[in-house]
N, C-alpha and C. Protein backbone atom coordinates (compact mmCIF):
# COMPACT_ATOMS: atom_id res chain seq x y z
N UNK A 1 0.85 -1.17 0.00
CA UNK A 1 0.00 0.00 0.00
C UNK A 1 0.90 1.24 0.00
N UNK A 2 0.39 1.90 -0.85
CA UNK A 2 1.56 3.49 -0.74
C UNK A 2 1.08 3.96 0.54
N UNK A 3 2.42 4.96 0.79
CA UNK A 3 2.44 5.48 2.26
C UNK A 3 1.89 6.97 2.54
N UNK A 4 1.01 7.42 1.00
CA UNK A 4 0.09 8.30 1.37
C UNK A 4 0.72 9.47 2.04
N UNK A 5 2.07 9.69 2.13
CA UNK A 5 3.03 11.19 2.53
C UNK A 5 2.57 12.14 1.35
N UNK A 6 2.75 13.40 1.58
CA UNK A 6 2.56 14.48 0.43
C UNK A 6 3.69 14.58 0.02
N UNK A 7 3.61 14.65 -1.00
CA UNK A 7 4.52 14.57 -2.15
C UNK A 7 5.77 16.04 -2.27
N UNK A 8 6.91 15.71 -2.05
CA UNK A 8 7.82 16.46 -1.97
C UNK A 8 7.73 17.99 -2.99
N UNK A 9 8.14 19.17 -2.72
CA UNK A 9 8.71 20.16 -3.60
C UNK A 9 9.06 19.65 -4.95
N UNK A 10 10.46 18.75 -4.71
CA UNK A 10 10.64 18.38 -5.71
C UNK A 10 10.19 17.59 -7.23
N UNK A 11 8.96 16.64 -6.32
CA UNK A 11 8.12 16.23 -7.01
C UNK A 11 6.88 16.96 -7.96
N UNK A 12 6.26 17.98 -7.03
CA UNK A 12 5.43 18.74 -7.38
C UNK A 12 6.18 19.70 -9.06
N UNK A 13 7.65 19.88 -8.44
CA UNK A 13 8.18 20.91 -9.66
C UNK A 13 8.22 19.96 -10.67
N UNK A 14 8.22 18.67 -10.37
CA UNK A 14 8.08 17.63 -11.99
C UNK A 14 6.50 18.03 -12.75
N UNK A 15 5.48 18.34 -11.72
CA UNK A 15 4.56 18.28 -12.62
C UNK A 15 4.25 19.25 -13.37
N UNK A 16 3.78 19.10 -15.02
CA UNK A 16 3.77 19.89 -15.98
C UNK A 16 2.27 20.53 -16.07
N UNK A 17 2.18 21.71 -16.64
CA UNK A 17 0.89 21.97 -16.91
C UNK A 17 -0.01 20.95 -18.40
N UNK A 18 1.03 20.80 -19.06
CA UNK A 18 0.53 20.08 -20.07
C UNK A 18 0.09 18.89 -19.28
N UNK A 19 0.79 18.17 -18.59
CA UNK A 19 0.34 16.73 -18.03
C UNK A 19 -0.84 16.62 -17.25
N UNK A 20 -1.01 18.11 -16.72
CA UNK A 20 -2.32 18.03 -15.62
C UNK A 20 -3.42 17.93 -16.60
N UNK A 21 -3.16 18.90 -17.97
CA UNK A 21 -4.30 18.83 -18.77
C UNK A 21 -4.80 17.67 -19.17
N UNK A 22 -3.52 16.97 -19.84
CA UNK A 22 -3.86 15.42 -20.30
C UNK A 22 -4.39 14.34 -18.95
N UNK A 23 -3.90 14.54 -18.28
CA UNK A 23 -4.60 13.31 -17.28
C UNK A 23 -6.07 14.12 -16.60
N UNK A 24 -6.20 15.07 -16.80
CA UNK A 24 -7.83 15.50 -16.26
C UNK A 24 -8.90 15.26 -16.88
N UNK A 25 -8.38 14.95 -18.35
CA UNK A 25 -9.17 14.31 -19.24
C UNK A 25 -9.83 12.89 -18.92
N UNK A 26 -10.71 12.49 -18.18
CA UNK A 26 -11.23 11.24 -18.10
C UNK A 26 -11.35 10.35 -19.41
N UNK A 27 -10.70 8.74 -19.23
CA UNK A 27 -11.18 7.73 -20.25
C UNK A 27 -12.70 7.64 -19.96
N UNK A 28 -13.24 7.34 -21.16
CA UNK A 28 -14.76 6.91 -21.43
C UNK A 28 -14.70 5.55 -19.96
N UNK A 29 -13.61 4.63 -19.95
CA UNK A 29 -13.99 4.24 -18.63
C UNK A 29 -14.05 4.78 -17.69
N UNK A 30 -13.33 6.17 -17.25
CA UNK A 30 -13.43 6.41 -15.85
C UNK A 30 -15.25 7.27 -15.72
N UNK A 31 -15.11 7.82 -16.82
CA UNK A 31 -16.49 8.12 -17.05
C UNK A 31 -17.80 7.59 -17.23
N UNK A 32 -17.84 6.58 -17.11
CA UNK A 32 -18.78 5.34 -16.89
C UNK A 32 -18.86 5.31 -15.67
N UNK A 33 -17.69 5.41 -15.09
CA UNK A 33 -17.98 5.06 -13.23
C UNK A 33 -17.96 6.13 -12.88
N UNK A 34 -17.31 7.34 -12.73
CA UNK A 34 -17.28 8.65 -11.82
C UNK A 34 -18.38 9.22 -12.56
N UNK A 35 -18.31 9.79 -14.01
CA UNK A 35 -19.36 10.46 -14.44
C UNK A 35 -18.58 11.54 -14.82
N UNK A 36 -19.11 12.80 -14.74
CA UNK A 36 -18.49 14.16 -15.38
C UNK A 36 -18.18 14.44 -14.04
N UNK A 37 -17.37 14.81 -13.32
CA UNK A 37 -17.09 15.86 -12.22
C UNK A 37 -17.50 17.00 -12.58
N UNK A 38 -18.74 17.57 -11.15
CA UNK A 38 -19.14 18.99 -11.27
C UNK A 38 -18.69 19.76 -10.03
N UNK A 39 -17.39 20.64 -10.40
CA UNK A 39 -16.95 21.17 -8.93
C UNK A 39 -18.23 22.12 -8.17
N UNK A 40 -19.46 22.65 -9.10
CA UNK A 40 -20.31 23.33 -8.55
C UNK A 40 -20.82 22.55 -7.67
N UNK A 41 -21.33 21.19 -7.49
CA UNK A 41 -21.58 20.64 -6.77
C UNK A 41 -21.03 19.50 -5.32
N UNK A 42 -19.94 19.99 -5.25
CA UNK A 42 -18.63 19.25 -4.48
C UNK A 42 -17.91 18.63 -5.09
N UNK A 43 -17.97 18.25 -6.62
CA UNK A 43 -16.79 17.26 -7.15
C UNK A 43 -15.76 18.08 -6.58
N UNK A 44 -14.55 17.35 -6.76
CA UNK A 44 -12.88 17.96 -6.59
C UNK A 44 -12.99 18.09 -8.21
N UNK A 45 -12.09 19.50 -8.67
CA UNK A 45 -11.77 20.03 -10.32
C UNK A 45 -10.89 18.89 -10.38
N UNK A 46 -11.39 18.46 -11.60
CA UNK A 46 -10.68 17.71 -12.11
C UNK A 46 -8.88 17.71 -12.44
N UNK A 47 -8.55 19.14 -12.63
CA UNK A 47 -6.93 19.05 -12.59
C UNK A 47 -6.43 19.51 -11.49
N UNK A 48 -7.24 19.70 -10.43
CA UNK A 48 -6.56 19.19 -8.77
C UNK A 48 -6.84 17.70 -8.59
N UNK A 49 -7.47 16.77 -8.81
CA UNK A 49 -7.49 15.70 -8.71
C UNK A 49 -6.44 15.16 -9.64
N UNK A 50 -6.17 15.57 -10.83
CA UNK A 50 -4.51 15.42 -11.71
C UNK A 50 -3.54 15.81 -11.57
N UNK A 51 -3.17 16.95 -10.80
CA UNK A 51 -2.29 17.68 -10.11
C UNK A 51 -1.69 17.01 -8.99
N UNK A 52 -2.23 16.34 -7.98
CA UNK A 52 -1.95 15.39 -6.84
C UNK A 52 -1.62 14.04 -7.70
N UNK A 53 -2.70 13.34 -8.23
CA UNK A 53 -1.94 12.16 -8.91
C UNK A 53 -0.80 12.15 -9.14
N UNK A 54 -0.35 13.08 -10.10
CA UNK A 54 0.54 12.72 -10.80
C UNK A 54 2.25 13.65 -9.75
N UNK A 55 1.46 13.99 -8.76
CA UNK A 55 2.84 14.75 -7.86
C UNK A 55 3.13 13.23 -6.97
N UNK A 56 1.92 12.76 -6.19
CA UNK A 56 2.34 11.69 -6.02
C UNK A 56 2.73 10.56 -6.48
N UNK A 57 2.93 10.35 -8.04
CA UNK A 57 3.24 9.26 -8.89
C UNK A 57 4.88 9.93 -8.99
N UNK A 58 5.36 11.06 -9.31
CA UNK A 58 6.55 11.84 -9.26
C UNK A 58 7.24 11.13 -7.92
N UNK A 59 6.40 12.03 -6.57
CA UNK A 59 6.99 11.44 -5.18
C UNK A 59 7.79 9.68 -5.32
N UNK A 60 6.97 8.77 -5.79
CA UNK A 60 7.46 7.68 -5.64
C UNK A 60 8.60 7.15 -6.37
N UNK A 61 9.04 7.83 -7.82
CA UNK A 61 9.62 7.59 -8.56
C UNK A 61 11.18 8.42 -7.87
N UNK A 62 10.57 9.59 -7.67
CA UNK A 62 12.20 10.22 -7.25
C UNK A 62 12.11 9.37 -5.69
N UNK A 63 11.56 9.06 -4.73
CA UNK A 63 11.66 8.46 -3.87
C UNK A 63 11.38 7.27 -3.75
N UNK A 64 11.38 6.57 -4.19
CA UNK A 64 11.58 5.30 -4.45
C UNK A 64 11.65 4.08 -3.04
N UNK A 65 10.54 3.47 -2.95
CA UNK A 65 10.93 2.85 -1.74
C UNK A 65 11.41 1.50 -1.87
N UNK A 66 12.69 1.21 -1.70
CA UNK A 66 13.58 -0.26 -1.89
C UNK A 66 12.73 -1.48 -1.53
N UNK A 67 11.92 -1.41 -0.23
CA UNK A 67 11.68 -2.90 0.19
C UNK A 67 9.59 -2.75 -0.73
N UNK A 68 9.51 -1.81 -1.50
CA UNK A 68 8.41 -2.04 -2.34
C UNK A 68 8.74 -2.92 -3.66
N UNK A 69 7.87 -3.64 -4.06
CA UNK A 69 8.15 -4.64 -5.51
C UNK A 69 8.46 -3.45 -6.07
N UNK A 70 7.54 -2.54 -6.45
CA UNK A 70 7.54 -2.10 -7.58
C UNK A 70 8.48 -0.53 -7.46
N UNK A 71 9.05 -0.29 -6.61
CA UNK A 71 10.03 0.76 -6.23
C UNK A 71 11.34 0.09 -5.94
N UNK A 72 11.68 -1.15 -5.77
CA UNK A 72 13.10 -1.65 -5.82
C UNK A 72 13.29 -2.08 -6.98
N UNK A 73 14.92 -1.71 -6.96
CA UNK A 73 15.69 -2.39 -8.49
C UNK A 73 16.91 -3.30 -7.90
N UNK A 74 16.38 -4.29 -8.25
CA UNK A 74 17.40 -6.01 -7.30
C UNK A 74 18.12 -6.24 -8.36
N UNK A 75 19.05 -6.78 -8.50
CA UNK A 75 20.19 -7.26 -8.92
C UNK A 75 19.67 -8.84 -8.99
N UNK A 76 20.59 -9.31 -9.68
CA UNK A 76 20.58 -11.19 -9.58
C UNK A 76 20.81 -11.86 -8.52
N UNK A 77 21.78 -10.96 -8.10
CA UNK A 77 22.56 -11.46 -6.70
C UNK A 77 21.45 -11.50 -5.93
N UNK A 78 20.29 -10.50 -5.48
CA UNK A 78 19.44 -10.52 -4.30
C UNK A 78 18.48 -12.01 -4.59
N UNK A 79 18.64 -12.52 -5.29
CA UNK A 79 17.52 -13.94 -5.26
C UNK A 79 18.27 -14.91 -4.53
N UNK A 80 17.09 -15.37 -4.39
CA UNK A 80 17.17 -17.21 -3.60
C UNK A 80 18.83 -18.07 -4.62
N UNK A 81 19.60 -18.35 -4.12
CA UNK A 81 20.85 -19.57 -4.35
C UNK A 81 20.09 -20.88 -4.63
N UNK A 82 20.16 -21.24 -5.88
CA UNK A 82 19.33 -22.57 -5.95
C UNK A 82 20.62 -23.76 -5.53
N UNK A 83 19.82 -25.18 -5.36
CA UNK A 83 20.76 -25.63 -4.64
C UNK A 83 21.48 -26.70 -6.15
């Protein structure tokens, strides 16, 4: 499970305005399930909801957590010695 920290300075300065645009764009799937977000009515705007994604997708990449599958980079050496 990610560890849900806010996402560093550094991370945030990765994110682009172009990228917020493109990922605020809902797929026809996410739009099937969420629907249109209407901030008049409490939705979160859609490129603050892309704005955080993608700072926290940044966060993990420049921070990288070793003992996560998908944030460690193992070597050969770190596996099981077959016998």
């Amino acid at each position: 499970m990610p560890s849900m920290k806010d996402p560093s300075p550094e991370a945030w300065e990765n994110v682009t305005d172009g990228n917020v645009e493109t990922r605020a764009q809902l797929l026809p799937e996410e739009q099937s399930v969420e629907g249109h977000p209407d901030p008049e009515q409490g939705d979160l705007d859609p490129k603050v909801q892309a704005a955080v994604i993608l700072a926290e997708s940044e966060e993990r990449t420049i921070h990288a957590d070793p003992d996560d599958a998908q944030g460690g980079h193992r070597q050969s050496s770190d596996t099981a010695d077959l016998p």
